[in-house]
N, C-alpha and C. Protein backbone atom coordinates (compact mmCIF):
# COMPACT_ATOMS: atom_id res chain seq x y z
N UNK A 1 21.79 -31.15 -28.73
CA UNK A 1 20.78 -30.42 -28.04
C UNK A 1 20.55 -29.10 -28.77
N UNK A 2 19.40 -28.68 -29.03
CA UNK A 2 18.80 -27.65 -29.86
C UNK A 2 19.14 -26.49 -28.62
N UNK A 3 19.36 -25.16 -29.54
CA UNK A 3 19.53 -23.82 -28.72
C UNK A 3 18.26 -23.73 -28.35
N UNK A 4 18.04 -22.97 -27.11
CA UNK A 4 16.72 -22.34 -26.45
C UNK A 4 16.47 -21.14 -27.29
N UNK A 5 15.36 -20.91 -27.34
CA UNK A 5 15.46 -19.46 -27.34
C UNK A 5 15.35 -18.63 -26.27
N UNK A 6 15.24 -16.99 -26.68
CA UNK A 6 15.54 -15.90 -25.32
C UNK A 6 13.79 -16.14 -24.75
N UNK A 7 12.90 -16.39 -25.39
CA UNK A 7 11.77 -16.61 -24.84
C UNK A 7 11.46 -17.70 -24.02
N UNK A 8 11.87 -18.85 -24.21
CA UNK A 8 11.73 -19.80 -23.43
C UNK A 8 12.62 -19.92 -22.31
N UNK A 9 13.90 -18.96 -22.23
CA UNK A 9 14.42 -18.99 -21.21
C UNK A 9 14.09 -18.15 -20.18
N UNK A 10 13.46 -16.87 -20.73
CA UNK A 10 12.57 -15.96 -19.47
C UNK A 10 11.63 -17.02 -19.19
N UNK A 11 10.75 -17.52 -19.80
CA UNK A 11 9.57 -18.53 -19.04
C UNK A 11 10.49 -19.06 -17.93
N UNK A 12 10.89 -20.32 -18.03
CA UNK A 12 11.67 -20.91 -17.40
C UNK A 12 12.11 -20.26 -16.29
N UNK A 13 13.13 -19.33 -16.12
CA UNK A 13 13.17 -18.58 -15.31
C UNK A 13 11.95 -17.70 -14.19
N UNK A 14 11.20 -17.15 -14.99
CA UNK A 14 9.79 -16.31 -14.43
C UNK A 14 9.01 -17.80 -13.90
N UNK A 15 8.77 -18.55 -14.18
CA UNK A 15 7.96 -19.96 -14.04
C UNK A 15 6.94 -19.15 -14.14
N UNK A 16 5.86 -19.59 -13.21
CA UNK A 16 4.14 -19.03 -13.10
C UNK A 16 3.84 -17.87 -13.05
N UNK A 17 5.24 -16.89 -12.72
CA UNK A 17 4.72 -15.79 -11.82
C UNK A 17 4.31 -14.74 -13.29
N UNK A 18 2.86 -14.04 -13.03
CA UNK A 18 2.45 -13.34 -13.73
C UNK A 18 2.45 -11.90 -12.95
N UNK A 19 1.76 -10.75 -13.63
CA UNK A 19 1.50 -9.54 -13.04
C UNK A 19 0.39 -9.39 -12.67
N UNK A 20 -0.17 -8.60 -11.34
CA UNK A 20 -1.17 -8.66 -11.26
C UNK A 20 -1.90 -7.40 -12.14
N UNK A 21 -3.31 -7.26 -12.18
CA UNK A 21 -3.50 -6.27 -13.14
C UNK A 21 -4.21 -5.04 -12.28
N UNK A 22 -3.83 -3.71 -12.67
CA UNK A 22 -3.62 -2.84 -11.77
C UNK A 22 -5.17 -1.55 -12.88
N UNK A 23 -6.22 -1.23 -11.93
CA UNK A 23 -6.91 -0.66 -12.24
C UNK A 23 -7.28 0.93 -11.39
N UNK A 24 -7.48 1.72 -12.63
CA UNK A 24 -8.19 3.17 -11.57
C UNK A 24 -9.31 2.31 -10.62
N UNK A 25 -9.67 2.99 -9.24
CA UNK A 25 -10.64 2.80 -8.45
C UNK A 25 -11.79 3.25 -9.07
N UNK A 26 -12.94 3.34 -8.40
CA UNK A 26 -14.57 3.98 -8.87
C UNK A 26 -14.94 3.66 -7.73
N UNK A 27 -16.73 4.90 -7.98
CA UNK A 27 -17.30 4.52 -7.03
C UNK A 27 -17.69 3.53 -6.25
N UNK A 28 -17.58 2.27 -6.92
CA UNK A 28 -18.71 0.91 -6.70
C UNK A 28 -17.60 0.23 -6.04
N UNK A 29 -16.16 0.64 -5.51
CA UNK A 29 -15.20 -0.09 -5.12
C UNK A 29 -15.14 -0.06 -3.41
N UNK A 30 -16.24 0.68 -2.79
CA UNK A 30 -16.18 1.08 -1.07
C UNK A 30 -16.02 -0.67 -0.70
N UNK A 31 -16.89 -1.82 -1.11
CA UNK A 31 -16.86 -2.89 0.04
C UNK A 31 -15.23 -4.04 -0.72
N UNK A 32 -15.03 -3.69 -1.91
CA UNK A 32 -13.63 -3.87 -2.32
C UNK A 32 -12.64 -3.55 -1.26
N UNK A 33 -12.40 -2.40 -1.10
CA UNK A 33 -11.16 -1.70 -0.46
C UNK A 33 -11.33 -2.15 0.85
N UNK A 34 -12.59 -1.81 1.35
CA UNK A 34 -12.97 -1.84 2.68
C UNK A 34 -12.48 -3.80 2.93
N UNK A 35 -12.83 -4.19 2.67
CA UNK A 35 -12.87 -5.84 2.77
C UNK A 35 -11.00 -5.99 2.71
N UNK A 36 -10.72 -5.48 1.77
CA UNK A 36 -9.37 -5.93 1.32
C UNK A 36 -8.42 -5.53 2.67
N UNK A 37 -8.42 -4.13 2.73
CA UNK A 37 -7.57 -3.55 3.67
C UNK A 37 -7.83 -4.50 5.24
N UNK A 38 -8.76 -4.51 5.64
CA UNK A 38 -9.37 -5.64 6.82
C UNK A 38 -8.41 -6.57 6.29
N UNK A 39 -8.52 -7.27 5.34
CA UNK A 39 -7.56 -8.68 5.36
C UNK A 39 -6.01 -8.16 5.52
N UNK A 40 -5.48 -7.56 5.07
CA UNK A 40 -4.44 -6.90 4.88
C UNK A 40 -3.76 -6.73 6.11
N UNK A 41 -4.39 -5.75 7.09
CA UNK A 41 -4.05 -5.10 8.39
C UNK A 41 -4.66 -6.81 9.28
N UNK A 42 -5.43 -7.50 9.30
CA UNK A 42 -5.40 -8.75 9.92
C UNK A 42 -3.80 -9.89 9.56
N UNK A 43 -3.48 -9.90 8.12
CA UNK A 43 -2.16 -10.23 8.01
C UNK A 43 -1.18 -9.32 8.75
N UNK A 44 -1.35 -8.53 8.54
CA UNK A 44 0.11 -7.79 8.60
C UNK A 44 0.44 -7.17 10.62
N UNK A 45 -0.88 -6.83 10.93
CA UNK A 45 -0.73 -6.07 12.01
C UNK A 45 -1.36 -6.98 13.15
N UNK A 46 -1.84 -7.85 13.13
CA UNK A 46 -2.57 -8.88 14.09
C UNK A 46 -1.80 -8.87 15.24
N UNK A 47 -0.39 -9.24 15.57
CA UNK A 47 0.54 -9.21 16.72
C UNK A 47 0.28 -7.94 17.46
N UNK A 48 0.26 -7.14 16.56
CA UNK A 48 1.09 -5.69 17.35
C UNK A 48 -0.20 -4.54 17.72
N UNK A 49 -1.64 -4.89 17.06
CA UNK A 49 -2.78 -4.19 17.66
C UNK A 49 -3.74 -4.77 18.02
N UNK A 50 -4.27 -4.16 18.92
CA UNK A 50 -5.14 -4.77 19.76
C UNK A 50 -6.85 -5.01 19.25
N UNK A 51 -7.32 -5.69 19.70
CA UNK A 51 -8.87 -6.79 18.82
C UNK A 51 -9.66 -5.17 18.11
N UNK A 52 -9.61 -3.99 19.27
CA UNK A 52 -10.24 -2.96 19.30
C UNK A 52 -10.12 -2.19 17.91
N UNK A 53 -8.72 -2.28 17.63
CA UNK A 53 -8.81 -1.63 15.91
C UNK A 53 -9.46 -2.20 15.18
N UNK A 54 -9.20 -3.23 14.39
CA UNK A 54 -9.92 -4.32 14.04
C UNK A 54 -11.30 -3.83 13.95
N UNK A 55 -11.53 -4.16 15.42
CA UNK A 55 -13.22 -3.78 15.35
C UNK A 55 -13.73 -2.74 15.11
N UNK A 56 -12.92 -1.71 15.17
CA UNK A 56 -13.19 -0.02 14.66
C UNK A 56 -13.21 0.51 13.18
N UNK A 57 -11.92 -0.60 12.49
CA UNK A 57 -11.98 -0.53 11.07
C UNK A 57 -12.93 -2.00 10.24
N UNK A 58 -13.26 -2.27 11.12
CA UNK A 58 -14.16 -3.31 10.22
C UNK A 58 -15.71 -2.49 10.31
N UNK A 59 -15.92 -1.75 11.68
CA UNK A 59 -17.55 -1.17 11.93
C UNK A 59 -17.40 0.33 10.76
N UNK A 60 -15.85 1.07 10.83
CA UNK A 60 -15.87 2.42 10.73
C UNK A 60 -15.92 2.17 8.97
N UNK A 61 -14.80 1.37 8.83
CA UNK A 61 -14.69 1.46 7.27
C UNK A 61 -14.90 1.22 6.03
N UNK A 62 -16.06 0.98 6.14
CA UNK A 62 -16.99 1.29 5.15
C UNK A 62 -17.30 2.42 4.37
N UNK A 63 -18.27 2.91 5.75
CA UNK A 63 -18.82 3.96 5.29
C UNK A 63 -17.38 5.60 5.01
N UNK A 64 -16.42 5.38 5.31
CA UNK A 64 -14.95 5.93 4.75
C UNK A 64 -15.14 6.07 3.66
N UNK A 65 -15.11 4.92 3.07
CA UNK A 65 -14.41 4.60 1.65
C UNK A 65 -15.46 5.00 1.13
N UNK A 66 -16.92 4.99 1.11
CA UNK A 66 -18.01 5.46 0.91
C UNK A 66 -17.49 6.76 0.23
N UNK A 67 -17.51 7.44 1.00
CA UNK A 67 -17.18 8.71 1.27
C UNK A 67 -15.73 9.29 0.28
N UNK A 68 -14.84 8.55 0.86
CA UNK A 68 -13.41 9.08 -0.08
C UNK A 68 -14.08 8.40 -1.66
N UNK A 69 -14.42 7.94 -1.80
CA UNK A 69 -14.73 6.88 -3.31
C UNK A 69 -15.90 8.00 -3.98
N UNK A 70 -15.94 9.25 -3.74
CA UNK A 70 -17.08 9.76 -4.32
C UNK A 70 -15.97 10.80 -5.18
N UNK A 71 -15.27 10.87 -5.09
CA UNK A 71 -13.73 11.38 -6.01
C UNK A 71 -12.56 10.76 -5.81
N UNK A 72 -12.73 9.60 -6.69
CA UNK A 72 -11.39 8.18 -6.39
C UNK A 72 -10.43 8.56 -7.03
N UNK A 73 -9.72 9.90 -7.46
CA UNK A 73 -9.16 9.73 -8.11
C UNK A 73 -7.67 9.60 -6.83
N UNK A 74 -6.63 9.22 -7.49
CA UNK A 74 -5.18 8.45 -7.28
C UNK A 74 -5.68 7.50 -6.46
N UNK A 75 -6.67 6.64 -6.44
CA UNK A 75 -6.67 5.08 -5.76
C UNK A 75 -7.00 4.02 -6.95
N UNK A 76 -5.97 3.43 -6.72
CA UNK A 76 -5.34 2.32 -7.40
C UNK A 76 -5.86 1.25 -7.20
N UNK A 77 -6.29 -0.10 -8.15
CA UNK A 77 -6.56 -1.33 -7.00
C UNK A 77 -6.17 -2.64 -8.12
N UNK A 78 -5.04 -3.46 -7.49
CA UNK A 78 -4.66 -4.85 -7.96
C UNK A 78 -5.19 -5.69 -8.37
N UNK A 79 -5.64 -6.48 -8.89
CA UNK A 79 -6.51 -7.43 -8.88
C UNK A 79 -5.24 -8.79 -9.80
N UNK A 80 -5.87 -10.01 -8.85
CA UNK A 80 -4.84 -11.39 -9.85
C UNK A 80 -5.98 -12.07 -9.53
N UNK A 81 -6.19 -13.03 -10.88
CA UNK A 81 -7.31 -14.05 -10.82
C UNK A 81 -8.31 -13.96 -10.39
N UNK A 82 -8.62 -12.85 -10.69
CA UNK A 82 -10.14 -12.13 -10.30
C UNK A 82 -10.70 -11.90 -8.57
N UNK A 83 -9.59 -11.82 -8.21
CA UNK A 83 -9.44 -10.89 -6.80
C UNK A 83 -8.68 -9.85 -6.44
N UNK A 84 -9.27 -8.67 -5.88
CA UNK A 84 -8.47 -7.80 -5.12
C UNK A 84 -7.65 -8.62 -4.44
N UNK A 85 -6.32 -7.95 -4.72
CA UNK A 85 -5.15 -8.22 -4.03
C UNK A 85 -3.99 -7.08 -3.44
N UNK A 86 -4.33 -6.01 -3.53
CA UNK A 86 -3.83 -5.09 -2.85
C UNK A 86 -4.62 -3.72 -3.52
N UNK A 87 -4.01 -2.37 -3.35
CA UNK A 87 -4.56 -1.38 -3.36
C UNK A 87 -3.48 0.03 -2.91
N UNK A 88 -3.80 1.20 -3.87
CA UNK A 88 -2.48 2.21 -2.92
C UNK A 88 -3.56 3.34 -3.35
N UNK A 89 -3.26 4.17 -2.40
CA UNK A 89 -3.91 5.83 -2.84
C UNK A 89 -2.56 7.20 -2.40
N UNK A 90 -2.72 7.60 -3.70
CA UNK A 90 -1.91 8.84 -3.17
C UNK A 90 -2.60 9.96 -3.34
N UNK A 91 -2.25 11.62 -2.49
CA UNK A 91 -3.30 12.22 -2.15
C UNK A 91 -1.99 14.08 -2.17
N UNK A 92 -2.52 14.74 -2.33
CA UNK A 92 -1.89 15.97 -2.18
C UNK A 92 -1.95 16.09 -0.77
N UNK A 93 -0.34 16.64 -0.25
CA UNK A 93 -0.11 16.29 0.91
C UNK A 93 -0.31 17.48 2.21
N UNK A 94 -0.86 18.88 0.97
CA UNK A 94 -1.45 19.63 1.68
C UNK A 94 -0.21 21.01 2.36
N UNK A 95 -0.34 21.59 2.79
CA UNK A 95 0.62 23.04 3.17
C UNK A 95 1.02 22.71 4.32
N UNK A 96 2.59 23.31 4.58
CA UNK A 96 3.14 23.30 5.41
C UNK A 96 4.10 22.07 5.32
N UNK A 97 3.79 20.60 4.42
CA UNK A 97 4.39 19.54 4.59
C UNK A 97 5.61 19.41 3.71
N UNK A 98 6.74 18.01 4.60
CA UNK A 98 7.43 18.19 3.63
C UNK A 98 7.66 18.06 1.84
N UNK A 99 6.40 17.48 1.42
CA UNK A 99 6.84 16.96 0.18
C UNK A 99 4.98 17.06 0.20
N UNK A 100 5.20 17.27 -1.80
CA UNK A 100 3.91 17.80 -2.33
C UNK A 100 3.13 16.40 -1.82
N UNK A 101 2.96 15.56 -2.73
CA UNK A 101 2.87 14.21 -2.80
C UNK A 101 2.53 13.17 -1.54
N UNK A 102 1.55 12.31 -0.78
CA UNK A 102 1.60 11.71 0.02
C UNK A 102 0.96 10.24 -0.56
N UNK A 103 1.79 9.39 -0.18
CA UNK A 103 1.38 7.69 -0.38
C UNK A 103 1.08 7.85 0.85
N UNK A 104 -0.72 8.19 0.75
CA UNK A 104 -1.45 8.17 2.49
C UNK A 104 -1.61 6.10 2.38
N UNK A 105 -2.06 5.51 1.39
CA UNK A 105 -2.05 4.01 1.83
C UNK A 105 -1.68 2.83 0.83
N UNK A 106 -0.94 2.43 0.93
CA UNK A 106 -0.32 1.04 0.34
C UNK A 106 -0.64 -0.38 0.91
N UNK A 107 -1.05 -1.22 0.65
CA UNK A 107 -1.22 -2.24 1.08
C UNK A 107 -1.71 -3.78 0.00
N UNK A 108 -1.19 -4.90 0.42
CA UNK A 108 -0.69 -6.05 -0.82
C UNK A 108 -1.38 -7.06 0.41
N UNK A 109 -1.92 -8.00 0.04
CA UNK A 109 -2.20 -9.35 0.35
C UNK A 109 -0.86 -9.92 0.76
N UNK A 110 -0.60 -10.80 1.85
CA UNK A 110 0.58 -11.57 2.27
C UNK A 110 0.90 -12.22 1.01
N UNK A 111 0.09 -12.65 0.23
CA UNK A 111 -0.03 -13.43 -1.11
C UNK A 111 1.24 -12.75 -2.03
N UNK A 112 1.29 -11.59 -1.84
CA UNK A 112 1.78 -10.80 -2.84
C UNK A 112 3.30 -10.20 -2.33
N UNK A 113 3.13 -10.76 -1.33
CA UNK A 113 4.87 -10.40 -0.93
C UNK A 113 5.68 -10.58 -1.78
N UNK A 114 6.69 -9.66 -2.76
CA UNK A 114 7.56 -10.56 -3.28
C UNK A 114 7.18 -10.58 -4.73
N UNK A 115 5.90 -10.38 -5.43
CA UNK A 115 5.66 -10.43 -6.40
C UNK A 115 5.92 -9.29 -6.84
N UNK A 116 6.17 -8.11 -6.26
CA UNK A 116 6.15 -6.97 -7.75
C UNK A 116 4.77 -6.58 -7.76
N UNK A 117 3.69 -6.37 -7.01
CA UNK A 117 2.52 -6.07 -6.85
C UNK A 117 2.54 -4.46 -6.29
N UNK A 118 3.27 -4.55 -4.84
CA UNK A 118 3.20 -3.48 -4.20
C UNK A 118 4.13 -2.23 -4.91
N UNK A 119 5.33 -2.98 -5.57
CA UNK A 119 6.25 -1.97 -6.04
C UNK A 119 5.72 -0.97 -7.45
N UNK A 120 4.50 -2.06 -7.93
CA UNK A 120 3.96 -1.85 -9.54
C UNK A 120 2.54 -0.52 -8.99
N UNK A 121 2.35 -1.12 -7.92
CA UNK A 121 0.90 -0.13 -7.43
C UNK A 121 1.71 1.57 -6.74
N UNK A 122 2.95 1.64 -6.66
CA UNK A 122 3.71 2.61 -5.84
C UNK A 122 3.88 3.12 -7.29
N UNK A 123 4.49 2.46 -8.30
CA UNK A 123 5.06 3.12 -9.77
C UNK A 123 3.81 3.92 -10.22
N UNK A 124 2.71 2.94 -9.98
CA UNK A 124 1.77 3.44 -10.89
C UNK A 124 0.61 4.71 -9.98
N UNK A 125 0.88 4.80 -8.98
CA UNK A 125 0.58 5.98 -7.78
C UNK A 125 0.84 7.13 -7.62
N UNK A 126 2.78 7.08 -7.67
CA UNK A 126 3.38 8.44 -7.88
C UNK A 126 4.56 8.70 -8.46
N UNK A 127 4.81 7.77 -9.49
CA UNK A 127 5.77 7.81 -10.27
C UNK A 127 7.25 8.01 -9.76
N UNK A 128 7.99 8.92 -10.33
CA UNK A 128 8.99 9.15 -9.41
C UNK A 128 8.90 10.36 -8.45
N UNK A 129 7.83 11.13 -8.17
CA UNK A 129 7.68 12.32 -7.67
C UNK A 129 7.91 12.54 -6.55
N UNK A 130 8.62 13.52 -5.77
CA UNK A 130 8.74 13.55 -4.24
C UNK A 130 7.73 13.35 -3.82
N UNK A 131 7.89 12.46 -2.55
CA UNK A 131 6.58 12.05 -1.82
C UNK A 131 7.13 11.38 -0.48
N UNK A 132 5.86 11.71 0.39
CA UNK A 132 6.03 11.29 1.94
C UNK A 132 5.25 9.69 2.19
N UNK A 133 5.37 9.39 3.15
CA UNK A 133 4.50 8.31 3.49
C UNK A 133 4.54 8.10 5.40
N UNK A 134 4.09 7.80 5.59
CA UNK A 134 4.13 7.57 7.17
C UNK A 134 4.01 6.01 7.27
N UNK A 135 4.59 4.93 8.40
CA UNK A 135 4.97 3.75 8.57
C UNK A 135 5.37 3.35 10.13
N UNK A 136 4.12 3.07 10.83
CA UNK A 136 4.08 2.16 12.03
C UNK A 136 5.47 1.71 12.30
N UNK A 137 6.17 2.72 13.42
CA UNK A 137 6.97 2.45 13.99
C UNK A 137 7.46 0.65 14.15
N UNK A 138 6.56 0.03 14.30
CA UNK A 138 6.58 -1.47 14.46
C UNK A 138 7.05 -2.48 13.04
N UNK A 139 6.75 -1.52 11.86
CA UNK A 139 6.53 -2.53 10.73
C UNK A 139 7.97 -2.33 9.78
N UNK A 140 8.78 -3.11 10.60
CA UNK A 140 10.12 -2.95 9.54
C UNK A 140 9.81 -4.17 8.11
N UNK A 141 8.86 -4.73 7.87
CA UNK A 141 8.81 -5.07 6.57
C UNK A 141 8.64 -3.73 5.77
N UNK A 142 7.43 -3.03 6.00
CA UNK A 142 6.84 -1.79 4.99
C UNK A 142 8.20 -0.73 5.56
N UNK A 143 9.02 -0.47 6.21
CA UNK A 143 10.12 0.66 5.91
C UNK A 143 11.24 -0.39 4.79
N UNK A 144 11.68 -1.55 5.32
CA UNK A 144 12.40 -2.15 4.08
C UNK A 144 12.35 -2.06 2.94
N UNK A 145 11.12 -2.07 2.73
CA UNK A 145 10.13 -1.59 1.06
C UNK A 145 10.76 -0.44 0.43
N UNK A 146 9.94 0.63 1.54
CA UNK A 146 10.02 1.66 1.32
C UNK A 146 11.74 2.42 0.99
N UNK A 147 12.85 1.46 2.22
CA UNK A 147 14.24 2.23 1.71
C UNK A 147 14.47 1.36 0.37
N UNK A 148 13.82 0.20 -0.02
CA UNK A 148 14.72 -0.24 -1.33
C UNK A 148 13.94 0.80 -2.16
N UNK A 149 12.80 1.13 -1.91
CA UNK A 149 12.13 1.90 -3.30
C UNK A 149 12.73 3.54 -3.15
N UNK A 150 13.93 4.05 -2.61
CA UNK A 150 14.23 5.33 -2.55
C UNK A 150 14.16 6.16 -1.51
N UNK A 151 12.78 5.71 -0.59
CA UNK A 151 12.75 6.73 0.51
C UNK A 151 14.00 6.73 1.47
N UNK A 152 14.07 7.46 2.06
CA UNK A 152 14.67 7.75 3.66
C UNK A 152 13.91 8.00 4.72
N UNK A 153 14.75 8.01 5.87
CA UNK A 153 13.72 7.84 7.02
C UNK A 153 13.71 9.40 7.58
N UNK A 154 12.99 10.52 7.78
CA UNK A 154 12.79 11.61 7.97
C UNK A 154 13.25 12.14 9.31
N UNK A 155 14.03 12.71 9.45
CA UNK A 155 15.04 12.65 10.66
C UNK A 155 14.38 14.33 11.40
N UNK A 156 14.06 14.45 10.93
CA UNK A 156 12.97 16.32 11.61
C UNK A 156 12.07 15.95 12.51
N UNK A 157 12.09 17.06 13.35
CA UNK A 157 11.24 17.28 14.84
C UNK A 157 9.42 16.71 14.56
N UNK A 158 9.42 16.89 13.33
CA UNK A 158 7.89 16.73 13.47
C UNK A 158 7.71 15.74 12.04
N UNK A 159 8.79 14.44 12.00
CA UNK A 159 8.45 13.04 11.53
C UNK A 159 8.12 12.06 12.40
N UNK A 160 7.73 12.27 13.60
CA UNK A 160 7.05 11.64 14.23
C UNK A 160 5.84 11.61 15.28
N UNK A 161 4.34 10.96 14.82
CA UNK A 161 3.35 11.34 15.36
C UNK A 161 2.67 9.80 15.77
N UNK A 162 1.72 10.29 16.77
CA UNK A 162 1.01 9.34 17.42
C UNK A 162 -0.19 8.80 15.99
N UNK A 163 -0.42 7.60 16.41
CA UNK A 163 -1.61 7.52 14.98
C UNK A 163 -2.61 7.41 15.53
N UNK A 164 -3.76 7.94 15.12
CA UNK A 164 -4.82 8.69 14.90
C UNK A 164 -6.12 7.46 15.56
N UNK A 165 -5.99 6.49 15.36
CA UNK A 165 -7.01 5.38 15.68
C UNK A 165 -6.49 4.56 16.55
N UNK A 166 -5.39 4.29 16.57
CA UNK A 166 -5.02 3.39 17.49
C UNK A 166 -4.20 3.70 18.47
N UNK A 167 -3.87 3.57 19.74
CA UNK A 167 -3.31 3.97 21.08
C UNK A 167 -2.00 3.50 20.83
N UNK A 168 -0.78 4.01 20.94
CA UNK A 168 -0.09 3.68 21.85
C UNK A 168 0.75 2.89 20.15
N UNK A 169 0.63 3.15 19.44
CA UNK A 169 1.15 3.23 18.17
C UNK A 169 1.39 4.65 17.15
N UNK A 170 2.95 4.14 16.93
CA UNK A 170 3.61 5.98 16.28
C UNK A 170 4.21 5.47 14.90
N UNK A 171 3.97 6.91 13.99
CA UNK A 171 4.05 6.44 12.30
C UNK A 171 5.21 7.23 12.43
N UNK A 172 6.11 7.30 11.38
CA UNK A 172 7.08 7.71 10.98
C UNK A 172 6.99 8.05 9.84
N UNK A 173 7.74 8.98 9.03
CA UNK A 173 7.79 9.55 8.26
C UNK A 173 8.93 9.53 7.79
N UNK A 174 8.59 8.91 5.36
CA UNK A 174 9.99 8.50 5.44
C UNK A 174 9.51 9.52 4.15
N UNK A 175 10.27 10.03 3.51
CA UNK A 175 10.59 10.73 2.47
C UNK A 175 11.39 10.51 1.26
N UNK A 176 11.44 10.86 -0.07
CA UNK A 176 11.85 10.49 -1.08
C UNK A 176 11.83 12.01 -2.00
């Protein structure tokens, strides 16, 4: 039997799985993001919020992204096989907070669980830089993420707030 080589044994190993390819945002990306994130928060959050968000971010968010997309800069967007497949924006986190840096949104296609998508769009967002993020009390997949990628969970009087659109749902604040 002939030796392998080191190349054919990463194939083998890796099988199909490729990278997805990770681009700056632009203007022309509002019904991209907008569309994507809808699928996203329909995977991910469907159990735990009620029809009413949904319908608030499918009517509201559009014209958002409209709006934030007229200076895209730190929004990121995935694409595999010629689809959006996830998306992250990071944003200066403004005075008074704990950490310069905010990953205000991360989000991966169920598709992409697991691939190295979400972790590659976080690298390529804010490098290793201190940074905050906030995370739906409810969603111990996205804090799991978040403690393998470094953060901690923010243990101060004011890491925890009500969120902003939806009732009766609280973000947390994890830090790195």
């Amino acid at each position: 039997m002939a030796p392998r080589s080191p190349g054919r044994q990463l194939r083998l190993i890796m099988g199909d799985m490729t990278v997805a390819r990770i681009r700056p945002a632009h203007g022309g990306d509002a019904e991209t993001i907008h569309s994507l994130l809808l699928h996203c928060w329909q995977e991910a959050y469907a159990p735990y919020l009620p029809q009413s968000a949904f319908d608030h971010l499918r009517d509201e968010g559009r014209q958002e992204w409209e709006r934030i997309l007229t200076q895209p800069e730190g929004i990121w967007i995935a694409h595999r096989d010629g689809q959006a497949v996830g998306f992250a924006r990071a944003i200066a986190s403004g005075a008074g907070q704990v950490r310069p840096l905010e990953l205000e949104k991360l989000y991966v296609r169920a598709s992409e669980y697991g691939r190295g998508t979400a972790q590659n769009l976080m690298e390529i967002s804010i490098g290793d830089a201190p940074c905050q993020t906030w995370v739906a009390d409810y969603n111990t997949r996205a804090r799991s993420f978040y403690l393998k990628s470094g953060f901690t969970m923010d243990t101060s009087p004011s890491s925890r707030k009500k969120a902003k659109s939806v009732p009766g749902v609280y973000l947390e604040r994890m830090i790195r």
